[in-house]
PDB file of N, CA and C in Angstrom:
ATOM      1  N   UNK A   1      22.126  -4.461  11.751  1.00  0.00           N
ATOM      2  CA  UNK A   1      21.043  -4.863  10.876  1.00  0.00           C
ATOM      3  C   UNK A   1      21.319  -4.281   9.493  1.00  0.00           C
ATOM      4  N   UNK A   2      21.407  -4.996   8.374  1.00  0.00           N
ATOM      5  CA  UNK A   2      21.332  -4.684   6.710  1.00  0.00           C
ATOM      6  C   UNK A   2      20.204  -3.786   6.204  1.00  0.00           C
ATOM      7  N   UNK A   3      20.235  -3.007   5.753  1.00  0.00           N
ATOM      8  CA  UNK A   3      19.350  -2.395   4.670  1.00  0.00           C
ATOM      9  C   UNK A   3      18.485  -3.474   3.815  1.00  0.00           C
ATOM     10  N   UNK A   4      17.098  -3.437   4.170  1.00  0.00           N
ATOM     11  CA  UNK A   4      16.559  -4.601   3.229  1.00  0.00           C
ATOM     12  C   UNK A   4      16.095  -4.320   2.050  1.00  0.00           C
ATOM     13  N   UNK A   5      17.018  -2.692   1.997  1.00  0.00           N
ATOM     14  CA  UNK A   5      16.719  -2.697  -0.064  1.00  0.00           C
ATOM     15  C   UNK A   5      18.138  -2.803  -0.710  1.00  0.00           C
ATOM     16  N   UNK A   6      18.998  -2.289   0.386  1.00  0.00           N
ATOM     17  CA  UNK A   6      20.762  -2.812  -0.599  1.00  0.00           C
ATOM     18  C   UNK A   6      21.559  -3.461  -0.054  1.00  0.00           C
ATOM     19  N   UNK A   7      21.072  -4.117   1.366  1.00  0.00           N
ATOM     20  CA  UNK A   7      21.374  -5.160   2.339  1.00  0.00           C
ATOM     21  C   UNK A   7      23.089  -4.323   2.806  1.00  0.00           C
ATOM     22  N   UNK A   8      23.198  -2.968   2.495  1.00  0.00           N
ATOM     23  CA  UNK A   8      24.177  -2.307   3.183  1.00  0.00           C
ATOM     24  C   UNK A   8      24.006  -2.319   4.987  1.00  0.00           C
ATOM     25  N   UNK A   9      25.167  -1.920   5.317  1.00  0.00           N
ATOM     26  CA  UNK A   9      24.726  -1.371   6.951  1.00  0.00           C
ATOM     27  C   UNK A   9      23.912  -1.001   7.180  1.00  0.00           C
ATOM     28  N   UNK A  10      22.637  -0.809   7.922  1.00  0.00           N
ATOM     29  CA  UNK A  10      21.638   0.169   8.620  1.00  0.00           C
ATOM     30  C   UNK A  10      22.079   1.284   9.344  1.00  0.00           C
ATOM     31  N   UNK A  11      21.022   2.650   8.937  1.00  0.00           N
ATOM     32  CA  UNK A  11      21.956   3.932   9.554  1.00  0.00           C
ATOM     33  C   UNK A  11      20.932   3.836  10.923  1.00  0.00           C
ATOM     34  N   UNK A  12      21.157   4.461  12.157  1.00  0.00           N
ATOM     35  CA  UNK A  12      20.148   4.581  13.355  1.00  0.00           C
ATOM     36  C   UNK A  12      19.271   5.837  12.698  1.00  0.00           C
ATOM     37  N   UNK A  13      19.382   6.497  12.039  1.00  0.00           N
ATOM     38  CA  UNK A  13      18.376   8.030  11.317  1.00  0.00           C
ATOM     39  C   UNK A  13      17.658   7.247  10.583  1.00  0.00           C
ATOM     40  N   UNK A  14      17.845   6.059   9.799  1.00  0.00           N
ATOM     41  CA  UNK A  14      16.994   5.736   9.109  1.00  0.00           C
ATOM     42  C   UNK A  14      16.806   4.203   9.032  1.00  0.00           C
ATOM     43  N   UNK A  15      16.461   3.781  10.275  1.00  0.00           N
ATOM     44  CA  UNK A  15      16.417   2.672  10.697  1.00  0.00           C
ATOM     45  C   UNK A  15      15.348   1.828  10.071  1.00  0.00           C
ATOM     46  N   UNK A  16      14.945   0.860   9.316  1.00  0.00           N
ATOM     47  CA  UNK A  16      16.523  -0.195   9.246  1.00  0.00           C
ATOM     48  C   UNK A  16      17.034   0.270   7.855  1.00  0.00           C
ATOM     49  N   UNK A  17      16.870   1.054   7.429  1.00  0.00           N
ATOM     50  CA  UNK A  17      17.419   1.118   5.973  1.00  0.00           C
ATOM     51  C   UNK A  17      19.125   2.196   6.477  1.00  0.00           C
ATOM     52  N   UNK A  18      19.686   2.101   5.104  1.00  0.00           N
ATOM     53  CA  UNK A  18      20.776   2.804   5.574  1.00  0.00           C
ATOM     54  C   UNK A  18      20.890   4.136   4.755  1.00  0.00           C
ATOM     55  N   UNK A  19      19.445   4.265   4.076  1.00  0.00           N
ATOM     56  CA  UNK A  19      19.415   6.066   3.891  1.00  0.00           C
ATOM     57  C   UNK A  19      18.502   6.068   3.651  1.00  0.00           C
ATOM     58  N   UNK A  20      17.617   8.079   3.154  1.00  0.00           N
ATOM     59  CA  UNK A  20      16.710   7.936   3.035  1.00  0.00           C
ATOM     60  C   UNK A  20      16.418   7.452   1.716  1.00  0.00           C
ATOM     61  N   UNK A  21      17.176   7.308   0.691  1.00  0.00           N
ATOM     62  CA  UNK A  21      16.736   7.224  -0.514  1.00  0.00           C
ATOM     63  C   UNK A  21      16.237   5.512  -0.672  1.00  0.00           C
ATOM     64  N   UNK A  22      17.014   4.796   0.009  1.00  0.00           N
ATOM     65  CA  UNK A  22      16.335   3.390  -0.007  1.00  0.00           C
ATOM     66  C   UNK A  22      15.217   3.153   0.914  1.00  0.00           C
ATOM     67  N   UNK A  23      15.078   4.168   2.157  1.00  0.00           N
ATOM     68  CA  UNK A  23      13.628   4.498   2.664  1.00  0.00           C
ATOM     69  C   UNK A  23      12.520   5.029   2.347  1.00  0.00           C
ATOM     70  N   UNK A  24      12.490   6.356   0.930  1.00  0.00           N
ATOM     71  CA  UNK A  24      12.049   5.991  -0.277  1.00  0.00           C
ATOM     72  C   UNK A  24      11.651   5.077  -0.790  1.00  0.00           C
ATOM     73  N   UNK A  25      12.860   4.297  -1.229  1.00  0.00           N
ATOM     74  CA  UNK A  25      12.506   3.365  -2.512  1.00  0.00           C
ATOM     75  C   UNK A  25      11.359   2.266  -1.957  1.00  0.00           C
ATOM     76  N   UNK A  26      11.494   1.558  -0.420  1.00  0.00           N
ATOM     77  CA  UNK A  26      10.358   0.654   0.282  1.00  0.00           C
ATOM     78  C   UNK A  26       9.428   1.369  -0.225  1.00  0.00           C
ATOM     79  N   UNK A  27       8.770   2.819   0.562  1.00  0.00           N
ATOM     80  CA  UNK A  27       7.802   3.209   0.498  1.00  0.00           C
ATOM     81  C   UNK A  27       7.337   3.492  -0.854  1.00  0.00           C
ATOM     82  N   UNK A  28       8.131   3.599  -2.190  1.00  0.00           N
ATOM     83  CA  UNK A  28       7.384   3.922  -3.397  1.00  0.00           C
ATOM     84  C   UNK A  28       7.101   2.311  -3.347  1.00  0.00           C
ATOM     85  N   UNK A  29       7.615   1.143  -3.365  1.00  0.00           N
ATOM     86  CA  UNK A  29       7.209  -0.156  -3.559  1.00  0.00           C
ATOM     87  C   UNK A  29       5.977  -0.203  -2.562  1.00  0.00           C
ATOM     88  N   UNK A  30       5.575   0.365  -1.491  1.00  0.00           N
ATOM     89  CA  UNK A  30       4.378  -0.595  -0.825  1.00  0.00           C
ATOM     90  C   UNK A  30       3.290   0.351  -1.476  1.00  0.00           C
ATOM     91  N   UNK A  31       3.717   1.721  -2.265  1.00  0.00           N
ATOM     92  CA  UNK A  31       2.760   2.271  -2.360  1.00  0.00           C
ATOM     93  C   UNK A  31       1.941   1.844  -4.013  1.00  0.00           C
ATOM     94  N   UNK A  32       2.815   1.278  -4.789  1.00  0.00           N
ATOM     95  CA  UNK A  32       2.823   0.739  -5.896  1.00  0.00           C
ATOM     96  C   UNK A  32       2.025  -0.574  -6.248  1.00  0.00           C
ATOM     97  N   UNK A  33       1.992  -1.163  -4.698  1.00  0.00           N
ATOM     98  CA  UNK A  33       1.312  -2.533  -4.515  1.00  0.00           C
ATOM     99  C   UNK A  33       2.492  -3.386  -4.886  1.00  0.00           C
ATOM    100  N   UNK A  34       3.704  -3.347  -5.131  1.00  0.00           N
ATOM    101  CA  UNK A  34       4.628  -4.170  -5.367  1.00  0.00           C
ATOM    102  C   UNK A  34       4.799  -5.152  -3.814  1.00  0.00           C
ATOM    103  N   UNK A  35       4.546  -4.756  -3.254  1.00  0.00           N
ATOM    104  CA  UNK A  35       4.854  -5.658  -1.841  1.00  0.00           C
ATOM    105  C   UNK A  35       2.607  -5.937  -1.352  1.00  0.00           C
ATOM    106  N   UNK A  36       2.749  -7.168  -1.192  1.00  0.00           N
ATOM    107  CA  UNK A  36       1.402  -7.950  -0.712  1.00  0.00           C
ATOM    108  C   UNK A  36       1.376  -8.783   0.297  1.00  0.00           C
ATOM    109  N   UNK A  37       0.404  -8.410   1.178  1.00  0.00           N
ATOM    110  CA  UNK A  37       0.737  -8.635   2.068  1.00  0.00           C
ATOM    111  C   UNK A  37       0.001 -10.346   1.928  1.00  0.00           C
ATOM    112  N   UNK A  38       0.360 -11.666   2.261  1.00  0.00           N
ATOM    113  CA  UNK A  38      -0.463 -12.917   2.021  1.00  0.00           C
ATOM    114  C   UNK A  38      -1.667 -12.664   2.535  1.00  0.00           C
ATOM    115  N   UNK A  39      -2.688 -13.715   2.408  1.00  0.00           N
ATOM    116  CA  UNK A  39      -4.182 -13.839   2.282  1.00  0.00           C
ATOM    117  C   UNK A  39      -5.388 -14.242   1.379  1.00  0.00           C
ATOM    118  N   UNK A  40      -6.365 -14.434   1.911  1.00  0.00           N
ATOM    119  CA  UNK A  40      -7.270 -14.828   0.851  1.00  0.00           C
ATOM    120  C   UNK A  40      -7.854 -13.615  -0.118  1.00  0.00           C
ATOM    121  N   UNK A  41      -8.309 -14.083  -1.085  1.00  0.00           N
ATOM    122  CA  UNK A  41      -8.535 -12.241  -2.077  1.00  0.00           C
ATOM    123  C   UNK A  41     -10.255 -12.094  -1.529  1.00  0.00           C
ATOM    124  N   UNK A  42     -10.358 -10.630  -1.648  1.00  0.00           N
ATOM    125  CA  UNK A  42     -11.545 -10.406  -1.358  1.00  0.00           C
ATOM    126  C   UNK A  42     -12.180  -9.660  -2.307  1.00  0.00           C
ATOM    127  N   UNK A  43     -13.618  -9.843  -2.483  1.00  0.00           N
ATOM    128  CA  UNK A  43     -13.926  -9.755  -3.973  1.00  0.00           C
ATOM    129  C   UNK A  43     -14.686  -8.408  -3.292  1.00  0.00           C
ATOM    130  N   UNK A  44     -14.943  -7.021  -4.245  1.00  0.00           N
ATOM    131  CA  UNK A  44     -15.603  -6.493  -3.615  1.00  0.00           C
ATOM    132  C   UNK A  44     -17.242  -6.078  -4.299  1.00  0.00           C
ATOM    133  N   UNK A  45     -17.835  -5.932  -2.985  1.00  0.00           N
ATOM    134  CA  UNK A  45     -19.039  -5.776  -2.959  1.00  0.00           C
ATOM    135  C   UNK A  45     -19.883  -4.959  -3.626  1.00  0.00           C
ATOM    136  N   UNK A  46     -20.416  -4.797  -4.480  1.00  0.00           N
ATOM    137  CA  UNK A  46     -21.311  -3.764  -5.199  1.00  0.00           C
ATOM    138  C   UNK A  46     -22.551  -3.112  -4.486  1.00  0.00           C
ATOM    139  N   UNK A  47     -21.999  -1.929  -4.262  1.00  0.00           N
ATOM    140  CA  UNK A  47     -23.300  -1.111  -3.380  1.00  0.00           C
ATOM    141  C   UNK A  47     -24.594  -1.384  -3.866  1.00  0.00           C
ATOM    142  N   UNK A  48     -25.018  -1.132  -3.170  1.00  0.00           N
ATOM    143  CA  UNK A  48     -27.053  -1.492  -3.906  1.00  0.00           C
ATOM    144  C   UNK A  48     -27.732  -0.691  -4.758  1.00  0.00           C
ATOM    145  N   UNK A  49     -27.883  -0.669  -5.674  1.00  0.00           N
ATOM    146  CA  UNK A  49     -28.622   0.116  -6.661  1.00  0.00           C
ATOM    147  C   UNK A  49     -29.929   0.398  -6.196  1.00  0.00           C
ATOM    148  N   UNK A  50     -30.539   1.823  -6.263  1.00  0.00           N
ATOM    149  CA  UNK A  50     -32.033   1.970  -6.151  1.00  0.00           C
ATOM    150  C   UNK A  50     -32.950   1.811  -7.967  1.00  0.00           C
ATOM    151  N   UNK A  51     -33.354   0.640  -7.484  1.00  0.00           N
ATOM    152  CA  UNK A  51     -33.761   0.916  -8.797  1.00  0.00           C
ATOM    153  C   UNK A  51     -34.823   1.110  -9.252  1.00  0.00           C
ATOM    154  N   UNK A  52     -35.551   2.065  -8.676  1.00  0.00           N
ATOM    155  CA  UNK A  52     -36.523   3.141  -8.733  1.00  0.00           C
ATOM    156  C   UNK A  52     -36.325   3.976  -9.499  1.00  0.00           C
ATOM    157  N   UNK A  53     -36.864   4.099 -10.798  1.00  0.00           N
ATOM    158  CA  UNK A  53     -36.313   5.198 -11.862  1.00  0.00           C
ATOM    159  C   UNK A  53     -37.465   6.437 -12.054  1.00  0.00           C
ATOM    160  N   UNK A  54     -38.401   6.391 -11.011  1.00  0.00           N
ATOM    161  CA  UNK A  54     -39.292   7.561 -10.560  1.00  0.00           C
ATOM    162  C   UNK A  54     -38.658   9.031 -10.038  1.00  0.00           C
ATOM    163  N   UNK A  55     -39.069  10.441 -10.769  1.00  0.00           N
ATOM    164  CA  UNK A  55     -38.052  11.152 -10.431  1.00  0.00           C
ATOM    165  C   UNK A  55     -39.105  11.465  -9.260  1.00  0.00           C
ATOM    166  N   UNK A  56     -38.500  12.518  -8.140  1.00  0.00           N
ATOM    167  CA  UNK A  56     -38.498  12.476  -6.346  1.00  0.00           C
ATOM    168  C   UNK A  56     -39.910  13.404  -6.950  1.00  0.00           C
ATOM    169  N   UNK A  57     -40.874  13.247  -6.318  1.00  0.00           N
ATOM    170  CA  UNK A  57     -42.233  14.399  -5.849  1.00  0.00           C
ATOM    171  C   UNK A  57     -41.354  15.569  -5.042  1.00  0.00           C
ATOM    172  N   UNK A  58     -42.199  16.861  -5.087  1.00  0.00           N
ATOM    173  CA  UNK A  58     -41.760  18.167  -4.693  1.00  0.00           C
ATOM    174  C   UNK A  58     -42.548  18.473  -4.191  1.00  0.00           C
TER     175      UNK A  58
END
Protein backbone atom coordinates (compact mmCIF):
# COMPACT_ATOMS: atom_id res chain seq x y z
CA UNK A 1 0.00 0.00 0.00
CA UNK A 2 1.40 3.80 -1.03
CA UNK A 3 1.64 6.55 1.36
CA UNK A 4 -1.42 8.73 0.60
CA UNK A 5 0.61 11.88 1.28
CA UNK A 6 3.87 10.95 -0.99
CA UNK A 7 2.29 7.84 -2.52
CA UNK A 8 5.88 6.25 -1.37
CA UNK A 9 5.86 2.60 0.05
CA UNK A 10 3.86 2.22 3.30
CA UNK A 11 5.98 1.48 6.48
CA UNK A 12 3.94 -1.39 8.87
CA UNK A 13 4.99 1.35 12.11
CA UNK A 14 3.19 3.75 10.37
CA UNK A 15 0.61 2.27 8.52
CA UNK A 16 -0.53 3.41 5.74
CA UNK A 17 1.75 6.24 5.57
CA UNK A 18 5.44 5.54 5.16
CA UNK A 19 6.62 7.80 8.13
CA UNK A 20 5.76 9.67 10.84
CA UNK A 21 6.29 12.93 9.36
CA UNK A 22 3.70 12.35 6.52
CA UNK A 23 1.50 10.87 9.46
CA UNK A 24 1.85 14.27 10.77
CA UNK A 25 1.31 16.03 7.82
CA UNK A 26 -2.62 14.00 7.35
CA UNK A 27 -3.26 14.86 10.81
CA UNK A 28 -2.19 18.69 10.65
CA UNK A 29 -4.56 18.64 7.33
CA UNK A 30 -7.74 17.05 9.07
CA UNK A 31 -7.02 19.23 11.88
CA UNK A 32 -6.92 22.42 9.71
CA UNK A 33 -10.29 21.44 8.11
CA UNK A 34 -8.38 20.97 4.87
CA UNK A 35 -9.94 17.50 4.40
CA UNK A 36 -14.23 17.51 4.53
CA UNK A 37 -15.85 15.10 4.98
CA UNK A 38 -19.18 15.29 2.04
CA UNK A 39 -22.69 16.29 3.22
CA UNK A 40 -25.31 18.64 3.62
CA UNK A 41 -24.11 21.99 5.67
CA UNK A 42 -25.64 22.49 8.89
CA UNK A 43 -26.48 25.81 9.99
CA UNK A 44 -26.07 26.27 13.62
CA UNK A 45 -28.55 26.91 16.11
CA UNK A 46 -28.64 29.93 18.37
CA UNK A 47 -29.19 29.10 22.02
CA UNK A 48 -32.23 30.88 23.47
CA UNK A 49 -31.86 34.11 24.92
CA UNK A 50 -33.64 34.95 28.30
CA UNK A 51 -34.91 37.96 27.65
CA UNK A 52 -35.86 39.01 30.90
CA UNK A 53 -33.74 41.99 31.72
CA UNK A 54 -35.10 41.97 35.51
CA UNK A 55 -32.15 41.65 37.88
CA UNK A 56 -32.81 38.07 40.21
CA UNK A 57 -34.81 39.04 43.81
CA UNK A 58 -32.62 38.04 46.97
Amino acid sequence: MSCPVCQKDGDPKYRPFCSKRCADIDLGRWLSGSYVIPGEAVEDEALPQDTDTTPPKH
